[in-house]
Protein backbone atom coordinates (compact mmCIF):
# COMPACT_ATOMS: atom_id res chain seq x y z
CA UNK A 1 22.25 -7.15 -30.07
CA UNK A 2 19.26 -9.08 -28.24
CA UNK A 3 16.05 -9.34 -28.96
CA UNK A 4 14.38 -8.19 -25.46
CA UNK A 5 15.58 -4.52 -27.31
CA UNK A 6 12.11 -5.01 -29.25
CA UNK A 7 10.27 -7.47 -27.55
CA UNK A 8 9.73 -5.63 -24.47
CA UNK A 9 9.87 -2.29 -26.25
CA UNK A 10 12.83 -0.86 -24.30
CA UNK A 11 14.84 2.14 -26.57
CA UNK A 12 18.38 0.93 -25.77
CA UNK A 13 21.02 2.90 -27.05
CA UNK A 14 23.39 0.55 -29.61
CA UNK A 15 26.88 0.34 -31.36
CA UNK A 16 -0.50 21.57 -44.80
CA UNK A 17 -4.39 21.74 -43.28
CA UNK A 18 -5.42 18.49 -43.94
CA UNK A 19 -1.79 16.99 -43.17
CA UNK A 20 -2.30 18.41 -40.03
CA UNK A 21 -5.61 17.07 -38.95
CA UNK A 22 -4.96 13.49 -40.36
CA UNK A 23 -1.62 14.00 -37.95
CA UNK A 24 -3.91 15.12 -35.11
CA UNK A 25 -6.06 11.86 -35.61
CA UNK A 26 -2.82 9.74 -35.70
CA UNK A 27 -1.24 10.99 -32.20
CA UNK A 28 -4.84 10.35 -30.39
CA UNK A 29 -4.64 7.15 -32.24
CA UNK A 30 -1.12 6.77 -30.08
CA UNK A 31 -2.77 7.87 -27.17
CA UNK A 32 -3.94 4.96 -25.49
CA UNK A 33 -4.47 4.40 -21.54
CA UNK A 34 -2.65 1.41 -21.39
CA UNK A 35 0.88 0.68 -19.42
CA UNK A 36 2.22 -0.26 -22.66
CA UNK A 37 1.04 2.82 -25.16
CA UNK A 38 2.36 5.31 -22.04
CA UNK A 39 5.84 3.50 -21.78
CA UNK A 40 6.27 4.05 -25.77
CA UNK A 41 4.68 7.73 -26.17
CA UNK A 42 7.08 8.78 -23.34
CA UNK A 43 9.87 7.24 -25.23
CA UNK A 44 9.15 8.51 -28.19
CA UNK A 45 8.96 11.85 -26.83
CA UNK A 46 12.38 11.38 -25.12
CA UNK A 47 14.06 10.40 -28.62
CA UNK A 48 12.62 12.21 -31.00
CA UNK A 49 14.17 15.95 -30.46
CA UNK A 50 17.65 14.31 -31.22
CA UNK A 51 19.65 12.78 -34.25
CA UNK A 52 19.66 9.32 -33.22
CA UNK A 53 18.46 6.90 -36.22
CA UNK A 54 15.58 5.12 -34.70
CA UNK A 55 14.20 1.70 -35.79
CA UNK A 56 10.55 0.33 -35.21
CA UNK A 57 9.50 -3.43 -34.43
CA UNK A 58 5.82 -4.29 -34.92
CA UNK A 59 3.20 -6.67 -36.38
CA UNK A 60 1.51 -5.36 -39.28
CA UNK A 61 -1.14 -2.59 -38.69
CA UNK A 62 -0.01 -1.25 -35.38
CA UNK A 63 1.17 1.57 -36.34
CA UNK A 64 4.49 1.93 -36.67
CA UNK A 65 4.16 4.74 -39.87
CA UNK A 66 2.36 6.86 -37.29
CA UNK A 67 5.17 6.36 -34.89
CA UNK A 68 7.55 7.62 -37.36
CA UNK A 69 5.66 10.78 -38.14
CA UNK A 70 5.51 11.73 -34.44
CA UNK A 71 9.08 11.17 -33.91
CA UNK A 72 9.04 13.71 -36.91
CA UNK A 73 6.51 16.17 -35.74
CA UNK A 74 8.26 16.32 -32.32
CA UNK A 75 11.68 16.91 -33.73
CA UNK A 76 13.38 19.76 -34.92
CA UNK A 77 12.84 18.90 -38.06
CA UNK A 78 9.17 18.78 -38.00
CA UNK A 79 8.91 22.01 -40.42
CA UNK A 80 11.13 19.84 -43.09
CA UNK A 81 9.41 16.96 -45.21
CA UNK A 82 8.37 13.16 -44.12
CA UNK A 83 9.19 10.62 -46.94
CA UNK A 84 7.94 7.51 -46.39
CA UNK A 85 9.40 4.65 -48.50
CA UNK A 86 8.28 0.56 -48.47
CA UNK A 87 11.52 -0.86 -49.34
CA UNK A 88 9.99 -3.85 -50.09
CA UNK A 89 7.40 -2.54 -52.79
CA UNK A 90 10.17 -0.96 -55.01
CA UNK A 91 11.48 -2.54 -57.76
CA UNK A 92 14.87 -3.79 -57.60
CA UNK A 93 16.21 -2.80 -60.93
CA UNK A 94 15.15 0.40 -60.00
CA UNK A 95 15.46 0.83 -56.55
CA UNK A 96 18.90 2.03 -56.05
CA UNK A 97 17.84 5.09 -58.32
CA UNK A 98 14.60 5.74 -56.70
CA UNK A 99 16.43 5.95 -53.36
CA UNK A 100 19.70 8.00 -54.60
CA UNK A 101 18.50 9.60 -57.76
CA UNK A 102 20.16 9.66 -61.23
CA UNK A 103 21.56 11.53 -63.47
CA UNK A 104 19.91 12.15 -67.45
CA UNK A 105 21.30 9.05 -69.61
CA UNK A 106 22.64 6.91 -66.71
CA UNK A 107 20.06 4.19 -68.08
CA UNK A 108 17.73 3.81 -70.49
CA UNK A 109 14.76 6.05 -69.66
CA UNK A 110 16.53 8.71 -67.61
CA UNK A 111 16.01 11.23 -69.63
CA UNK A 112 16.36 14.03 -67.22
CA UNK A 113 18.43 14.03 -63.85
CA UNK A 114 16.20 12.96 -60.76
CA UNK A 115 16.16 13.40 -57.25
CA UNK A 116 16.15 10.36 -55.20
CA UNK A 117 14.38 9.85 -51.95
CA UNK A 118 17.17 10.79 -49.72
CA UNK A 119 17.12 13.74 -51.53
CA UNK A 120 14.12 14.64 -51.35
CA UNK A 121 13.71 14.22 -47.52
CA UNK A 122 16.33 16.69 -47.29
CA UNK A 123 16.11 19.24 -44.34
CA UNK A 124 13.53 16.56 -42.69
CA UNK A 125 12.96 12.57 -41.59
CA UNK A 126 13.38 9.48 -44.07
CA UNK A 127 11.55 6.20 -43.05
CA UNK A 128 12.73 3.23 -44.47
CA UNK A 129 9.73 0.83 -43.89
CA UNK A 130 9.89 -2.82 -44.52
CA UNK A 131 13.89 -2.54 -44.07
CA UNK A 132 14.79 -6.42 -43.84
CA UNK A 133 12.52 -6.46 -47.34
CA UNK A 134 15.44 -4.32 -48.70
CA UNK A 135 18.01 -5.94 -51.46
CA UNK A 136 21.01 -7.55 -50.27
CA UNK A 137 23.20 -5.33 -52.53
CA UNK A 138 20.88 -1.86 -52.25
CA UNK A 139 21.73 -2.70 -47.80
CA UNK A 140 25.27 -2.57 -48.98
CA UNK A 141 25.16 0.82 -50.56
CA UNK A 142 22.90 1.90 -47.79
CA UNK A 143 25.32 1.68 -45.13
CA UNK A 144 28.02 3.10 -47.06
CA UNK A 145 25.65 6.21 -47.38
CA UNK A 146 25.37 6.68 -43.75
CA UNK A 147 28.62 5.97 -43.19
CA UNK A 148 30.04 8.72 -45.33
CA UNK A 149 26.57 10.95 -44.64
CA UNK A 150 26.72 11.54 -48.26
CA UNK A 151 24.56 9.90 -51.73
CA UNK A 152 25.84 9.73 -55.22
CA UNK A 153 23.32 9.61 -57.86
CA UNK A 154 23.24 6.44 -60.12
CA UNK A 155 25.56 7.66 -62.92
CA UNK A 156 27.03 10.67 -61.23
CA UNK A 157 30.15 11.27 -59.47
CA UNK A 158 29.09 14.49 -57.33
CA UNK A 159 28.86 13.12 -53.76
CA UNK A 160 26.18 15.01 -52.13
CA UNK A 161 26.04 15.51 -48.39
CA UNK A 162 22.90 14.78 -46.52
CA UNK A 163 21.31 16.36 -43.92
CA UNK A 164 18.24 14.01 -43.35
CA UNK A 165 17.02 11.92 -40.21
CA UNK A 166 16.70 8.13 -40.58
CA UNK A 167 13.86 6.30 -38.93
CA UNK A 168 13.34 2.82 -40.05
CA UNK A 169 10.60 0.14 -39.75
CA UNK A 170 10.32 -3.73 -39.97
CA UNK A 171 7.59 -6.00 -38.92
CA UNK A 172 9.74 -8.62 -38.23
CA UNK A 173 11.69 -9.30 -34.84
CA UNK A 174 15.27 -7.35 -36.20
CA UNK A 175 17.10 -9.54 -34.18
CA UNK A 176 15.80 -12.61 -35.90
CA UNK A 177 16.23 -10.77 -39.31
CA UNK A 178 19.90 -10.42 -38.85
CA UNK A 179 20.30 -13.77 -37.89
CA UNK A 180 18.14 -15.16 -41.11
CA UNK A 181 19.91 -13.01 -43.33
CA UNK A 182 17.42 -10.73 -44.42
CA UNK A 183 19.25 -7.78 -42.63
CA UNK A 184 22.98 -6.98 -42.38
CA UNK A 185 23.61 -6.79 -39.21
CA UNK A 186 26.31 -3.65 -39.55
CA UNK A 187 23.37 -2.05 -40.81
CA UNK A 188 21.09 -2.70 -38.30
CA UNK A 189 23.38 -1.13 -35.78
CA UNK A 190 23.92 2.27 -37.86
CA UNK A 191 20.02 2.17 -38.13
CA UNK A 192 19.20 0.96 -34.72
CA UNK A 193 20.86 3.38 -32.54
CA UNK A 194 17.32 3.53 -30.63
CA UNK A 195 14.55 0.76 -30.77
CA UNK A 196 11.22 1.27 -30.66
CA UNK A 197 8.28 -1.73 -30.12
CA UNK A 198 5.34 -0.49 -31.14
CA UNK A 199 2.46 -3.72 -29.61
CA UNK A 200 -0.12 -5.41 -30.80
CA UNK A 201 -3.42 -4.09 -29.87
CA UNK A 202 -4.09 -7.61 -27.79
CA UNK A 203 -1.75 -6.05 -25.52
CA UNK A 204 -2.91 -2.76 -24.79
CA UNK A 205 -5.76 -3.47 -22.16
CA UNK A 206 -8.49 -0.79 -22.81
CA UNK A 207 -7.07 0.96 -25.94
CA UNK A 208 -9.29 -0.95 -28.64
CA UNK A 209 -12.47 0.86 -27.16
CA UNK A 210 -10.68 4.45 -27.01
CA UNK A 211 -9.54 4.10 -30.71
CA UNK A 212 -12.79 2.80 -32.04
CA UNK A 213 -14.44 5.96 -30.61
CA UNK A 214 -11.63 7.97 -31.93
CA UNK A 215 -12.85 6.33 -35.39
CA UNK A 216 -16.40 6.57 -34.78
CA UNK A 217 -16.31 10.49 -34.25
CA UNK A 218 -13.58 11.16 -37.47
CA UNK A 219 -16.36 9.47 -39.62
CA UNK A 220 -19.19 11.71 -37.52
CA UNK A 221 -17.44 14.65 -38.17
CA UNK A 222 -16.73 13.78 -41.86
CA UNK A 223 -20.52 13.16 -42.89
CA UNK A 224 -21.96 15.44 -40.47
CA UNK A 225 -23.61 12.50 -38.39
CA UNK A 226 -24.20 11.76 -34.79
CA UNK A 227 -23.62 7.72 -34.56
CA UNK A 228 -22.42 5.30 -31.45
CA UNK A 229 -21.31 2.28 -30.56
CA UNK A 230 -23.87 0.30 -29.33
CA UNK A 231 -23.11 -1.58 -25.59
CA UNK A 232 -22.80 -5.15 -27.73
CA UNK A 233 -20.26 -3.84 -30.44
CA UNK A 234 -18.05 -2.34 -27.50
CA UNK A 235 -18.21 -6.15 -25.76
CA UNK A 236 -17.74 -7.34 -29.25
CA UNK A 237 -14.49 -4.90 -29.39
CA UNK A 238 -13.14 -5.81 -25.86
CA UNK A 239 -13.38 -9.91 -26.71
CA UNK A 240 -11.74 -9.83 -29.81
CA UNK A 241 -7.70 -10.27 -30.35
CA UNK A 242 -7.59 -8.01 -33.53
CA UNK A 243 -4.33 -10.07 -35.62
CA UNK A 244 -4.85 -7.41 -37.89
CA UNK A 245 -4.30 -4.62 -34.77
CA UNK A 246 -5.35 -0.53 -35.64
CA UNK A 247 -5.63 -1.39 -39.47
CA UNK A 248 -8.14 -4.01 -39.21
CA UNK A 249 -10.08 -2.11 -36.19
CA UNK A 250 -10.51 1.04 -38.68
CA UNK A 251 -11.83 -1.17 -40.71
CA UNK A 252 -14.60 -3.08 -39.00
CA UNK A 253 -15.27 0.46 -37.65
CA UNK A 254 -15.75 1.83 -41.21
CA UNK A 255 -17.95 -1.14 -42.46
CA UNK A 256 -20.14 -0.78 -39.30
CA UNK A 257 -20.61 2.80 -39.59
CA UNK A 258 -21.68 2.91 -43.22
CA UNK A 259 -24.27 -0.48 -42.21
CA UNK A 260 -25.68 1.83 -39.04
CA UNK A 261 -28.69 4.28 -39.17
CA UNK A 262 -27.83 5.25 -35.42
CA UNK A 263 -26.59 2.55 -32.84
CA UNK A 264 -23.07 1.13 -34.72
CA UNK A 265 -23.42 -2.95 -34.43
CA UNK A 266 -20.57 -5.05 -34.51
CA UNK A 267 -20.11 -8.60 -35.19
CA UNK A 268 -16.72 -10.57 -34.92
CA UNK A 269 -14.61 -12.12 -35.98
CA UNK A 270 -16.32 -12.20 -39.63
CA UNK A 271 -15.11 -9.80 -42.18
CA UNK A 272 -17.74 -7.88 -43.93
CA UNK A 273 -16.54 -9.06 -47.30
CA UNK A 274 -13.56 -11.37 -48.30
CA UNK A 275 -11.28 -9.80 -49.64
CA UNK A 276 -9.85 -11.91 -52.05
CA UNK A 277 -13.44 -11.73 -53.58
CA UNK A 278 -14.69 -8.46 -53.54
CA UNK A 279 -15.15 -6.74 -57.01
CA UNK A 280 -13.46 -3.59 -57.16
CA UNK A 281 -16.21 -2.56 -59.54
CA UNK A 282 -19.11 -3.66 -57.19
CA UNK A 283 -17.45 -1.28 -54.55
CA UNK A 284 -16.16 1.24 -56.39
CA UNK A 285 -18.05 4.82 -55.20
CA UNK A 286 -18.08 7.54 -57.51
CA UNK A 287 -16.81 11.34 -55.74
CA UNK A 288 -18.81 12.72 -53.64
CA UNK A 289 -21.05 9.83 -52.98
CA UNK A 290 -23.25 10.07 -49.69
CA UNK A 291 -23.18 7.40 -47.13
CA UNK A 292 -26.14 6.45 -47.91
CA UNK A 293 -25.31 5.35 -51.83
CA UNK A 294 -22.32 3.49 -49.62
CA UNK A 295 -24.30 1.50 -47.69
CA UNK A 296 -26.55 0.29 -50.58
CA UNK A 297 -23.77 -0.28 -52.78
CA UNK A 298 -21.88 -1.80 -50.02
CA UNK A 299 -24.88 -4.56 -49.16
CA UNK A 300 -25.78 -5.11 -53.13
CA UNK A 301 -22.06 -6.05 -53.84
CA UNK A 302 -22.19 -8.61 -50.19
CA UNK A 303 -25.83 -10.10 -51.30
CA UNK A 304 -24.13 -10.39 -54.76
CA UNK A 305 -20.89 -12.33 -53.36
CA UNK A 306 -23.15 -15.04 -51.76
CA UNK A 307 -25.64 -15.24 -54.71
CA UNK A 308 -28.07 -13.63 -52.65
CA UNK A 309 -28.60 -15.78 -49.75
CA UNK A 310 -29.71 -13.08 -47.23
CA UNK A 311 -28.76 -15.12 -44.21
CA UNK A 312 -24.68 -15.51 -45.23
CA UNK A 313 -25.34 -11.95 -46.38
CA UNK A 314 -26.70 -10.97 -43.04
CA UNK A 315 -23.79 -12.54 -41.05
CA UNK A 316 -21.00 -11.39 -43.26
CA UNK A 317 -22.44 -8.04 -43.38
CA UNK A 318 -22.41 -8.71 -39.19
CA UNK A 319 -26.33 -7.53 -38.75
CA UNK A 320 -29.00 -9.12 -38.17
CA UNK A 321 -31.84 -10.73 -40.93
CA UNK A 322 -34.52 -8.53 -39.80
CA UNK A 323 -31.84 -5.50 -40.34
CA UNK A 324 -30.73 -6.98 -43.53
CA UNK A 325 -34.47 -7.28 -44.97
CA UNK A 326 -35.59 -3.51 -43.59
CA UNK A 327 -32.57 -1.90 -45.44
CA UNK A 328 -33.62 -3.83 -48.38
CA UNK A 329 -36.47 -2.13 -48.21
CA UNK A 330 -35.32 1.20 -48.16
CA UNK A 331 -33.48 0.08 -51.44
CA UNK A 332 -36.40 -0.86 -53.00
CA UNK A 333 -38.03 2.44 -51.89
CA UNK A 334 -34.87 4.37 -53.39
CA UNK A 335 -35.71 2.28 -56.68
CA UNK A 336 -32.20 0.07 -55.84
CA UNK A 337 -32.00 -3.65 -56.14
CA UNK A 338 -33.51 -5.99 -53.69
């Protein structure tokens, strides 16, 4: 095992409408110009029409769930289901059931027989996301699944055959993770018989201004509007390092877009709101609201966050005063709050 397998993103072998669309968005979202984007899509494409359990390496937000679906939708198994799991967001009282299934009376509240995950992805792909987040004991039982290529259900004794692809994701370095503790590492090899690095968007010269596009014409084509990037925002794009990679770029793009009348302006590195502060009530949009009851909402509940100081408002909002004031205006014209 070494760790240039998924630092330098090298696969080494070791011991439906709106599905569709949202899929179509992801692989030009994969489709970057840079060295590093064509190495991976041209190893993905090379692993994905066989068996092989793959495993994915990658800071948070990069992508890695969207590398996981195309190995899926390039497979022969692209017809059968995706289930996507966060091992780490299960419970772990429950998580051996959730991932196996169970059989009515096994434990208190199984009052009908279940289906676990494994089961469920049956005929298709499994990804196991957040792997080294997985229990110690639930790793154990794990790897004696894929060892025997069968399940049994918590409280059953049928042993059920599977016929289900593994892909698994992690967004720590695996390597390290098996040498913390946090993942066996006998399972790492049945789950790593390919490795995948999916990298940081810092590292993919020229992709952050092709995805923000991408972004900017999904939300033109979803409220029927004809925006841009303006020349500073794509200089603001290109100078930024993006820790929070593809997640935090759709993001900025969305906040920006709902701000804009026509030209989209960015400012970085300044979220629009804090998160740990924002009020989910204050942002909360009824269905079907227009961007335009967005954008007011979305500047009442910033103005509200700083007590209405217009100039933190401005900055955080990343627009100018002026800007700030004139849509404040329209608000008042609308009969909003100024």
């Amino acid at each position: 095992m070494r760790d240039a397998d998924f630092q330098n993103g090298t696969p080494t072998p070791m011991a439906e409408s709106a599905n569709r669309t949202k899929q179509r968005a992801d692989a030009r979202r994969l489709s970057g110009g840079s060295a590093a984007m064509r190495t991976l899509l041209c190893r993905i494409e090379k692993i994905a029409p066989t068996r092989a359990s793959v495993m994915i390496a990658g800071e948070s937000g990069v992508g890695k769930d969207i590398v996981a679906r195309r190995l899926h939708d390039l497979s022969g198994r692209r017809d059968g289901p995706f289930v996507a799991v966060n091992c780490g967001a299960i419970p772990a009282d429950i998580a051996e059931a959730q991932l196996f299934g169970h059989e009515k009376g096994s434990f208190t509240g199984a009052v009908a027989q279940r289906e676990g995950f494994f089961e469920a992805a049956c005929g298709g792909t499994l990804l196991l996301d957040e792997i080294a987040e997985m229990p110690a004991s639930l790793q154990v039982k794990l790897l004696r699944a894929l060892e025997s290529n069968a399940i049994v259900r918590v409280g059953g004794t049928e042993s059920i055959p599977l016929d289900v692809r593994i892909v698994s994701a992690t967004r720590h370095n695996p390597a390290q993770a098996v040498r913390d503790g946090r993942l066996r590492e006998d399972l790492f090899y049945r789950l790593a018989a390919f490795a995948l690095y999916v990298p940081p968007l810092r590292q993919r010269d020229g992709d952050v201004e092709a995805i923000a596009h991408e972004f900017v014409d999904s939300l033109n084509a979803r409220h029927r509007s004809h925006k841009r990037l303006t020349d500073a925002a794509i200089a603001a794009l290109r100078t930024y390092s993006w820790p929070g990679n593809v997640r935090e770029l759709r993001n900025t793009i969305e906040r920006a877009y709902i701000l804009a009348d026509e030209g989209i302006d960015i400012a970085l590195p300044k979220p629009a709101m804090p998160p740990d502060h924002t009020s989910d009530d204050a942002m909360a949009l009824p269905l079907g609201a227009t961007l335009h009851h967005a954008q007011q909402r979305f500047i009442a509940a910033t103005l509200n966050h700083f007590d209405g100081n217009k100039p933190q408002a401005a900055k955080a909002l990343g627009i100018s005063l002026k800007t700030l004031y004139n849509r404040l205006a329209l608000m008042r014209d609308d009969g909003g709050h100024a």
